[in-house]
Protein backbone atom coordinates (compact mmCIF):
# COMPACT_ATOMS: atom_id res chain seq x y z
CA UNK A 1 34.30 -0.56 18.76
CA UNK A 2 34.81 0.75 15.24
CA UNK A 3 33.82 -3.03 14.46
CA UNK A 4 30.28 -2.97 16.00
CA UNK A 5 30.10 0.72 14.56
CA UNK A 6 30.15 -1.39 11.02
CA UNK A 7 27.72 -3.79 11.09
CA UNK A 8 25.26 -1.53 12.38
CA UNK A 9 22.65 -1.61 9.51
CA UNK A 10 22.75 1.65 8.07
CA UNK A 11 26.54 1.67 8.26
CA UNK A 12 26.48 -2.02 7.05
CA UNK A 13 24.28 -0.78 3.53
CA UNK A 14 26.93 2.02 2.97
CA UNK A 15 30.00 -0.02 3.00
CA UNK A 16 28.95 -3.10 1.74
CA UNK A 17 29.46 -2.09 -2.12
CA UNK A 18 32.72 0.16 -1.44
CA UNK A 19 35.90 -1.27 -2.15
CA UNK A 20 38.72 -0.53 0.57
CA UNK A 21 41.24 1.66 -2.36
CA UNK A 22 38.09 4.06 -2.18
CA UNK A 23 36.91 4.38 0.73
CA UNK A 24 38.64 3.25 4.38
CA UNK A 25 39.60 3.80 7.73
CA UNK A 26 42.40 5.98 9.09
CA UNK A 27 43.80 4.39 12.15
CA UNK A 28 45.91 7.15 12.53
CA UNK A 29 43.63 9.61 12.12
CA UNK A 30 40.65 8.08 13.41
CA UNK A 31 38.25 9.02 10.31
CA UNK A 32 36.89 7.75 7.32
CA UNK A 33 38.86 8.91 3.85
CA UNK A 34 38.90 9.29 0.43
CA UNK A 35 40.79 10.67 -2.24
CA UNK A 36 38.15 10.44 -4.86
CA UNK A 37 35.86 13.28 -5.30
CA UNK A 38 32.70 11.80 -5.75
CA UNK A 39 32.86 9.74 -2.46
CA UNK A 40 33.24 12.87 -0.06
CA UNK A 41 29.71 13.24 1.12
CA UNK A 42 29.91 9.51 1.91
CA UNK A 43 32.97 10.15 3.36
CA UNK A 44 31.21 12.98 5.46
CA UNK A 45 28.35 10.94 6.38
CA UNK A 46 30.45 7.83 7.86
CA UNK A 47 33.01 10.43 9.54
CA UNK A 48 29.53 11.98 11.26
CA UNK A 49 27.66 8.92 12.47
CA UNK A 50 31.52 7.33 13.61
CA UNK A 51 31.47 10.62 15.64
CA UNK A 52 28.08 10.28 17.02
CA UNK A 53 28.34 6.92 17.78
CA UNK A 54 31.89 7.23 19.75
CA UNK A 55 30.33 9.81 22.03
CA UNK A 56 26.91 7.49 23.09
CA UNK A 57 29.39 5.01 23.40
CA UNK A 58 30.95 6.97 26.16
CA UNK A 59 27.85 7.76 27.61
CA UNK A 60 27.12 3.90 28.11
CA UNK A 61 30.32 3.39 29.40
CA UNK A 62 29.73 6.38 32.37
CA UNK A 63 26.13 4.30 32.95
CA UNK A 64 27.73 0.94 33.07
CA UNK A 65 30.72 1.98 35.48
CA UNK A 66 28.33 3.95 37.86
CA UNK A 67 25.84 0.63 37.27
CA UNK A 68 29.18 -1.70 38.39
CA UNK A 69 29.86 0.23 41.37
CA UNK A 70 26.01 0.44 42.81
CA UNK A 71 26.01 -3.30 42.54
CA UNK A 72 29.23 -3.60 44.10
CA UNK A 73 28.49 -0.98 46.81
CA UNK A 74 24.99 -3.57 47.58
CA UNK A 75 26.58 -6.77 47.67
């Protein structure tokens, strides 16, 4: 997921110019980091829309199970 999350666009344009020592992904933690200063608002920014997107993404997956079992329950 955290893949697609990535090559959205805006997410895409962020990243692009950041190398991994400065900016990167906490499996463990699940979050964006830094341990530079002057990267914290991007840091912020990534953490937020990773946030956002994880919880429409479980939104789509409620839809698409309830979607699964209609056609199921029809066929």
């Amino acid at each position: 997921m955290r893949e697609q999350f990535e090559n959205m666009p805006e997410v895409r344009k962020k990243l692009k110019d950041l190398h991994p020592t400065i900016v990167w992904f906490s499996d463990q933690e699940n979050e964006y980091a830094s341990s530079f200063d002057g990267f914290q608002s991007m840091v912020i920014w990534l953490n937020g829309a990773w946030y956002a997107y994880q919880e429409q993404q479980k939104k789509i997956d409620v839809i698409t199970k309830q979607r699964d079992s209609f056609i199921k329950a029809h066929h």
